[in-house]
PDB file of N, CA and C in Angstrom:
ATOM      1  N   UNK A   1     119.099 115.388  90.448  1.00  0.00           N
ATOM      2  CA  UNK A   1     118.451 116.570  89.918  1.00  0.00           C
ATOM      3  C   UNK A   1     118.404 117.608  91.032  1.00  0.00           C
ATOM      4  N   UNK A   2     118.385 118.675  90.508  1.00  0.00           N
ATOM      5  CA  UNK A   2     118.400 120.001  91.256  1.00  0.00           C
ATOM      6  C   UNK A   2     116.829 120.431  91.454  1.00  0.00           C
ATOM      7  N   UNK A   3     116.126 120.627  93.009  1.00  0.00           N
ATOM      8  CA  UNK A   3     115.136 120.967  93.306  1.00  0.00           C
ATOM      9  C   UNK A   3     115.209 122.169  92.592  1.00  0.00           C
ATOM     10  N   UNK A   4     114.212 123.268  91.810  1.00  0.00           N
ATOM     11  CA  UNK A   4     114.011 124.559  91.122  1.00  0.00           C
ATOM     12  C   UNK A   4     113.363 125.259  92.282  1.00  0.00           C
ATOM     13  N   UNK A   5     112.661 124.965  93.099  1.00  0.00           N
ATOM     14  CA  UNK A   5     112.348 126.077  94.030  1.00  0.00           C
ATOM     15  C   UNK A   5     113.353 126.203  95.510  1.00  0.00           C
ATOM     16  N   UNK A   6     114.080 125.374  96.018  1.00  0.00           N
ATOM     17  CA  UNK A   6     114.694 125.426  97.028  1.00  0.00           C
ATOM     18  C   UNK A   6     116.387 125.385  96.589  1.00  0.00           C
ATOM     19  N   UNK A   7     116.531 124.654  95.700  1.00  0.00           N
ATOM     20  CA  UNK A   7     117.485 124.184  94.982  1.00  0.00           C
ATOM     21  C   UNK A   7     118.545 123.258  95.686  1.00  0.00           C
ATOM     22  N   UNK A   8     117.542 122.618  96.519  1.00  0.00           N
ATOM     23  CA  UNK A   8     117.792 121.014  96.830  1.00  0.00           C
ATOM     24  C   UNK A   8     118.346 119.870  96.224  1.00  0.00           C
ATOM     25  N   UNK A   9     119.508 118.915  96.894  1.00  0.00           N
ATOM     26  CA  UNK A   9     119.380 117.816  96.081  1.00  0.00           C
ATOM     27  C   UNK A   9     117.975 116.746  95.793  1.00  0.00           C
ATOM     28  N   UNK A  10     117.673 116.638  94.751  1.00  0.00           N
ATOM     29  CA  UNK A  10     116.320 114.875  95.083  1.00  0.00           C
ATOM     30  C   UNK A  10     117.330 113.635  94.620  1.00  0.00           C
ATOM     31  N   UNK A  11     116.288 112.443  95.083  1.00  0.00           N
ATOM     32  CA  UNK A  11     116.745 111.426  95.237  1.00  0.00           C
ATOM     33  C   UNK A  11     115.176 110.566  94.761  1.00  0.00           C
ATOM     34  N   UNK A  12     115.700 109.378  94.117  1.00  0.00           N
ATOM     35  CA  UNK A  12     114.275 109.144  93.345  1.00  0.00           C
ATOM     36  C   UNK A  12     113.393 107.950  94.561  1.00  0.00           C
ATOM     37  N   UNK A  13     112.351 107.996  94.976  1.00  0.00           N
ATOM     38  CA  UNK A  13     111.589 107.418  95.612  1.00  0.00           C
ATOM     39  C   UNK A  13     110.167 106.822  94.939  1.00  0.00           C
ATOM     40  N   UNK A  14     109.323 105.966  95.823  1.00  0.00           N
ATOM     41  CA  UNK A  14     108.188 105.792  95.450  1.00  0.00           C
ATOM     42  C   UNK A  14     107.569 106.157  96.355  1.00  0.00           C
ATOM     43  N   UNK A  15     106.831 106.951  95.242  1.00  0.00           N
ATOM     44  CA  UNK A  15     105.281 107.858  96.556  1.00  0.00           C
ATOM     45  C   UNK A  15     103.833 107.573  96.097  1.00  0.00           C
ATOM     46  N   UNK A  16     103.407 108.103  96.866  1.00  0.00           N
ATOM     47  CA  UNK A  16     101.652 108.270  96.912  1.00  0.00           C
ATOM     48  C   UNK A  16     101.332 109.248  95.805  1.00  0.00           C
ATOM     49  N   UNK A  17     100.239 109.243  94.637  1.00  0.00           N
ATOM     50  CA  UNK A  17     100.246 110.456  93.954  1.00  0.00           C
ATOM     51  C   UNK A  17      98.828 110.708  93.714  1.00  0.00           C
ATOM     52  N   UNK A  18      97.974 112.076  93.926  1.00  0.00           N
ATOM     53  CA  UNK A  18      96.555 112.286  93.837  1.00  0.00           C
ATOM     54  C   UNK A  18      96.697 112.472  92.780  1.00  0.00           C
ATOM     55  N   UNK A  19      95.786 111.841  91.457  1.00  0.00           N
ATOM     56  CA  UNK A  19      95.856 111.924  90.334  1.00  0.00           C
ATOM     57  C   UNK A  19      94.071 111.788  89.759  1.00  0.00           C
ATOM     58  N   UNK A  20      94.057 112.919  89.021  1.00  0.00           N
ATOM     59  CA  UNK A  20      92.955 113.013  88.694  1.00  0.00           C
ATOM     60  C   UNK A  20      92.445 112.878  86.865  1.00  0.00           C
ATOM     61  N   UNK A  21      91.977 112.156  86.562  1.00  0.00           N
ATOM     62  CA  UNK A  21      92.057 111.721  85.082  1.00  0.00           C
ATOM     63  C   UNK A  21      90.194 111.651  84.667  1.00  0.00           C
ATOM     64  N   UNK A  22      89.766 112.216  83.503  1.00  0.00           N
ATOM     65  CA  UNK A  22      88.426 112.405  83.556  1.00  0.00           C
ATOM     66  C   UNK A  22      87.635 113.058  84.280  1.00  0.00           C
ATOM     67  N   UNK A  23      87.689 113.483  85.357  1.00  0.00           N
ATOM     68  CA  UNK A  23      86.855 113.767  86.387  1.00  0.00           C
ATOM     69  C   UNK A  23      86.599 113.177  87.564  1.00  0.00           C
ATOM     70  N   UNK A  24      87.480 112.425  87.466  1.00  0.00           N
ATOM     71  CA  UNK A  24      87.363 111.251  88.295  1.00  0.00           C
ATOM     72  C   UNK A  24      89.035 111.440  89.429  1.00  0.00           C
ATOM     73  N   UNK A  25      89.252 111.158  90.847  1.00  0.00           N
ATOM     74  CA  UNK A  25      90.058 111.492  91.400  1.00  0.00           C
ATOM     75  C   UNK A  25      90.514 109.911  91.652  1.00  0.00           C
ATOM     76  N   UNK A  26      91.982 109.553  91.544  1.00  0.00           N
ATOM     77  CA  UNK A  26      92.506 108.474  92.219  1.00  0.00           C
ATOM     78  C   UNK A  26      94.294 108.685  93.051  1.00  0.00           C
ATOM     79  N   UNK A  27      94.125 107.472  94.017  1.00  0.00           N
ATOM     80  CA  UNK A  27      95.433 107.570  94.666  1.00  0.00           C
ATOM     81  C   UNK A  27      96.147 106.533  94.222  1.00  0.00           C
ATOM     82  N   UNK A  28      97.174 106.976  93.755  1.00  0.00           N
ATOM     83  CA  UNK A  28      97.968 105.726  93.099  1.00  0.00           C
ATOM     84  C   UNK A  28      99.129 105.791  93.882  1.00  0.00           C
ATOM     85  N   UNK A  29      99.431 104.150  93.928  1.00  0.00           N
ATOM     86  CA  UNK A  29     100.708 103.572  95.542  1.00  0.00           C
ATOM     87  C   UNK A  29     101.733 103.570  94.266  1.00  0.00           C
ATOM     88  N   UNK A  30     102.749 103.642  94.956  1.00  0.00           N
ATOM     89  CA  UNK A  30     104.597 102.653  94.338  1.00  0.00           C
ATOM     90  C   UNK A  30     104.961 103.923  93.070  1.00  0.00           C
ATOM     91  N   UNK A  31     104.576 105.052  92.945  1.00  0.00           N
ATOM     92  CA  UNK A  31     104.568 105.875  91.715  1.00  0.00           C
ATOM     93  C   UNK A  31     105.970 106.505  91.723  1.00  0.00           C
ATOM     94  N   UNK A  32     106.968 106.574  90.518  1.00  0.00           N
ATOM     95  CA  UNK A  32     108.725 106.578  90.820  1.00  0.00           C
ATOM     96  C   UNK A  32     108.611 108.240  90.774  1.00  0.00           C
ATOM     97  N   UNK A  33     109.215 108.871  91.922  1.00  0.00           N
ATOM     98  CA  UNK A  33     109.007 110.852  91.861  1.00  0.00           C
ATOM     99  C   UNK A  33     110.685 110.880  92.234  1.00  0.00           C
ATOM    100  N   UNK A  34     111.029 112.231  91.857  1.00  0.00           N
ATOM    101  CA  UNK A  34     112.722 112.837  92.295  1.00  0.00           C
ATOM    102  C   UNK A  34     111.505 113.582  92.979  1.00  0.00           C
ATOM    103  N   UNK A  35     112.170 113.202  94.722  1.00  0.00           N
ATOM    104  CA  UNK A  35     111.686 114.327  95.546  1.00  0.00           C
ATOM    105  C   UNK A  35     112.963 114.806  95.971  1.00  0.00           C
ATOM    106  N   UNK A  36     112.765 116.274  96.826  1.00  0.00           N
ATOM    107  CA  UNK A  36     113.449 117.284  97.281  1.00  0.00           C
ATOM    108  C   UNK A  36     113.628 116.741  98.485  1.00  0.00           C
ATOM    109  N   UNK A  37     115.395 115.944  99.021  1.00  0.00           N
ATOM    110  CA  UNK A  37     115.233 116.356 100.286  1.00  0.00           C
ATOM    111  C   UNK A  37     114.895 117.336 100.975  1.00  0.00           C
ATOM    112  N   UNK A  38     115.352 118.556 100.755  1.00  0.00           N
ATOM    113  CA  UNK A  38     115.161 120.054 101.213  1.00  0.00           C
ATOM    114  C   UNK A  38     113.393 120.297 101.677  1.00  0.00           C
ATOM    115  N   UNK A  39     112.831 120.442 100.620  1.00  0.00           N
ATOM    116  CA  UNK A  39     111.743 120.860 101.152  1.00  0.00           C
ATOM    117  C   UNK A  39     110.600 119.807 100.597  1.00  0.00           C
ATOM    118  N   UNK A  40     110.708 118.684 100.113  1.00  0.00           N
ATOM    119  CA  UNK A  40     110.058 117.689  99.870  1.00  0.00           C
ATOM    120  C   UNK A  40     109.198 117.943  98.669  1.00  0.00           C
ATOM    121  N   UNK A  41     109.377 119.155  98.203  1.00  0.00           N
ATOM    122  CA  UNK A  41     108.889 119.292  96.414  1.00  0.00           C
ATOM    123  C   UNK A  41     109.086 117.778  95.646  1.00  0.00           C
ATOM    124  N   UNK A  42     107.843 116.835  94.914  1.00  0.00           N
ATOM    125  CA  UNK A  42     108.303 116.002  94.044  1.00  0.00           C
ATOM    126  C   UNK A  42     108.280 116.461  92.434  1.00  0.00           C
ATOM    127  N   UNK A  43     109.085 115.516  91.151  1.00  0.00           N
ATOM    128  CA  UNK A  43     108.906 115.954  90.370  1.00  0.00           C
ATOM    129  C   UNK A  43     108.232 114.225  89.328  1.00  0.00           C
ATOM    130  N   UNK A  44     107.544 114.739  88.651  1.00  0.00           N
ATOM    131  CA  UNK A  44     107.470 113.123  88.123  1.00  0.00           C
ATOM    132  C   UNK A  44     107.497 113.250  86.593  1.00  0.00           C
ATOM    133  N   UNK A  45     108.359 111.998  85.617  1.00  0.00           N
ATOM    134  CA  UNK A  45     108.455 112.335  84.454  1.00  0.00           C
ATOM    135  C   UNK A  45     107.162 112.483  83.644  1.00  0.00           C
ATOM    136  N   UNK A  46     107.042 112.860  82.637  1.00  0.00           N
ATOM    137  CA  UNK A  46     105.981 112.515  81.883  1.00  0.00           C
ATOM    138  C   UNK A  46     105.281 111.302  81.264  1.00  0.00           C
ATOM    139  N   UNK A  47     106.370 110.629  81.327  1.00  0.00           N
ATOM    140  CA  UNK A  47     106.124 108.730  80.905  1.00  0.00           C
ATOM    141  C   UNK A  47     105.527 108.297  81.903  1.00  0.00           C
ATOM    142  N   UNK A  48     106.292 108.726  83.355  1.00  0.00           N
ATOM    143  CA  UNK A  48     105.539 108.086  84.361  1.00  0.00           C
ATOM    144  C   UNK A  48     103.942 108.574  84.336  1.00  0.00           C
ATOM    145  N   UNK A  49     103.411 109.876  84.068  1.00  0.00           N
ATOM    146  CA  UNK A  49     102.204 110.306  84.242  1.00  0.00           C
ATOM    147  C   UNK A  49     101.279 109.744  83.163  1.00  0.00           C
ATOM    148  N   UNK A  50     101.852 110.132  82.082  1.00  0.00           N
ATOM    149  CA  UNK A  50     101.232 109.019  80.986  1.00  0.00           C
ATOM    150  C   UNK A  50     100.738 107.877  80.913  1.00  0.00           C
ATOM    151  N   UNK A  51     101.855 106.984  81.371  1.00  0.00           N
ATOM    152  CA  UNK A  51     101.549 105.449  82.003  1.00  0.00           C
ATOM    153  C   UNK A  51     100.409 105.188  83.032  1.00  0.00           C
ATOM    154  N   UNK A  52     100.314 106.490  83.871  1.00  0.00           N
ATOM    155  CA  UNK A  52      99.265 106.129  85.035  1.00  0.00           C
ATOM    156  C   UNK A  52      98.178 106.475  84.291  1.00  0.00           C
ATOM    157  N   UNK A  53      98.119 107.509  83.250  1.00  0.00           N
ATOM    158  CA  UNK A  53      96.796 107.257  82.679  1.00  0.00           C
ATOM    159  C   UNK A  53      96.456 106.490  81.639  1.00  0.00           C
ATOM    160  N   UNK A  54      97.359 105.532  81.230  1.00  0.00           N
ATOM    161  CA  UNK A  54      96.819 104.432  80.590  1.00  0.00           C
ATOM    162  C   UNK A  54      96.339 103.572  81.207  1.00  0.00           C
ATOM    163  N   UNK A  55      97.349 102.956  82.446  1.00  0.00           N
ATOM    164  CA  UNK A  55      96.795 102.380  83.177  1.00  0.00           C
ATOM    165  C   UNK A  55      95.131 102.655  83.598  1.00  0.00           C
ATOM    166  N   UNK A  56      95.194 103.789  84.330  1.00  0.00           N
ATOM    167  CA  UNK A  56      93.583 104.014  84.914  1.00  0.00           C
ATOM    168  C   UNK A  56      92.749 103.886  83.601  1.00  0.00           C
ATOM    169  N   UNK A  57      92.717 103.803  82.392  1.00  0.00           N
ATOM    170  CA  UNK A  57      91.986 103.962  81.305  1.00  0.00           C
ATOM    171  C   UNK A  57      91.394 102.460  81.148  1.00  0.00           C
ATOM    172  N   UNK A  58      92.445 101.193  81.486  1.00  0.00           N
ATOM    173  CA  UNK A  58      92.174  99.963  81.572  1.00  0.00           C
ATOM    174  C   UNK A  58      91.397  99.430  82.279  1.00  0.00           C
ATOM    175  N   UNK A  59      91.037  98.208  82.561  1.00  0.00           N
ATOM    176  CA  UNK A  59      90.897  97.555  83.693  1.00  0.00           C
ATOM    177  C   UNK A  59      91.450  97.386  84.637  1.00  0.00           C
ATOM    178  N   UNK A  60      91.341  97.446  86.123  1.00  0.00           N
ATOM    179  CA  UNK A  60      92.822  97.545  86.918  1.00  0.00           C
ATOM    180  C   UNK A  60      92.213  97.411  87.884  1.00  0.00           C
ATOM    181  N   UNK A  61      92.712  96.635  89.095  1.00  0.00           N
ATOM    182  CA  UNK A  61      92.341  96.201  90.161  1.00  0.00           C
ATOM    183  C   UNK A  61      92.740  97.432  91.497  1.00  0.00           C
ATOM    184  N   UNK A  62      91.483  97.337  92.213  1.00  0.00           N
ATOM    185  CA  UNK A  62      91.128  98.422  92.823  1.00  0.00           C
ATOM    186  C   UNK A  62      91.547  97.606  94.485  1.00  0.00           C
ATOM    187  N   UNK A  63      92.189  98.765  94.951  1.00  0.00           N
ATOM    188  CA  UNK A  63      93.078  98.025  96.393  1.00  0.00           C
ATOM    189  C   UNK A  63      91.624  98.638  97.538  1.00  0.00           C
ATOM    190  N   UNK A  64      91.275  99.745  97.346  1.00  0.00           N
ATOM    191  CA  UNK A  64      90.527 100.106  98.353  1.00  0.00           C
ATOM    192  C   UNK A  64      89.645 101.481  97.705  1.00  0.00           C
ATOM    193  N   UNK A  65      88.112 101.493  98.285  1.00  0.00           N
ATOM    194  CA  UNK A  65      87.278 102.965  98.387  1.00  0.00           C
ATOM    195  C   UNK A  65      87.348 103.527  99.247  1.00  0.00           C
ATOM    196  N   UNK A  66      87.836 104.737  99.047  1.00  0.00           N
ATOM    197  CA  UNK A  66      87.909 105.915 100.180  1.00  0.00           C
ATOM    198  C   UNK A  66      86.653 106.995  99.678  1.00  0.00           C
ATOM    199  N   UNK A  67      86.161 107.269 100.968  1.00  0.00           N
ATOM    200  CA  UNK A  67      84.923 108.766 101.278  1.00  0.00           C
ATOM    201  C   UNK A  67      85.723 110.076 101.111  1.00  0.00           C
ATOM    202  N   UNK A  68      85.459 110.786 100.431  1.00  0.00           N
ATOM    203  CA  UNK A  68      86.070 112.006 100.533  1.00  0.00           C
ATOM    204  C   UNK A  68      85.145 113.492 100.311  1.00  0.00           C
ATOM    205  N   UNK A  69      85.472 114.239 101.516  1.00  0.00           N
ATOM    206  CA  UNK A  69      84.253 115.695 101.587  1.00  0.00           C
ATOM    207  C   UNK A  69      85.017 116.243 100.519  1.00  0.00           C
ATOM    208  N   UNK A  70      84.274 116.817  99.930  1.00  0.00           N
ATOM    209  CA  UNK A  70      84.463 117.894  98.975  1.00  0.00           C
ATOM    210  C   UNK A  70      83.804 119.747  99.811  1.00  0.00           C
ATOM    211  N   UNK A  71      84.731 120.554 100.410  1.00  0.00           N
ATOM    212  CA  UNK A  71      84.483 121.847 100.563  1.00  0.00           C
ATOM    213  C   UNK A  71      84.670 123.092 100.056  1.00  0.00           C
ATOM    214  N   UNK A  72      84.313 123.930 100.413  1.00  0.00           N
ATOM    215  CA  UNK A  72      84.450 125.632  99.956  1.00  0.00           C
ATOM    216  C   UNK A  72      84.751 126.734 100.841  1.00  0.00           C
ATOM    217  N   UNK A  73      85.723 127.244 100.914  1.00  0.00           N
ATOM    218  CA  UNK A  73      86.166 128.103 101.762  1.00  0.00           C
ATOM    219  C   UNK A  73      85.159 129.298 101.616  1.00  0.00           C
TER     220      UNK A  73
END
């Protein structure tokens, strides 16, 4: 696939993705993205995003709690 802002080749990887569902913020590991070599833009399908929020909707085993500040410029 063709990066749209740099117009980079991607190549499909597994990344880290901040995903926020309900109100609620999570980091989800192993998630399949076409990132941008060029400028590292990812893109992720919609099945894949879907899926992560079924998943989080379930029961699902929790790897770790992280603290996080919330600020205001």
């Amino acid at each position: 696939m063709i990066c749209e802002f740099c117009e980079g080749q991607t190549v499909q990887k597994k990344v880290k993705r901040q995903h926020w569902l309900e109100g609620k913020l999570y980091i989800v590991e192993n998630v399949d993205a076409e990132v941008c070599l060029e400028c590292g833009e990812r893109y992720f399908h919609a099945r894949t995003l879907d899926a992560i929020d079924r998943f989080l909707k379930t029961d699902h085993p929790i790897k770790q709690r992280l603290e996080v500040e919330v600020v205001s410029l």
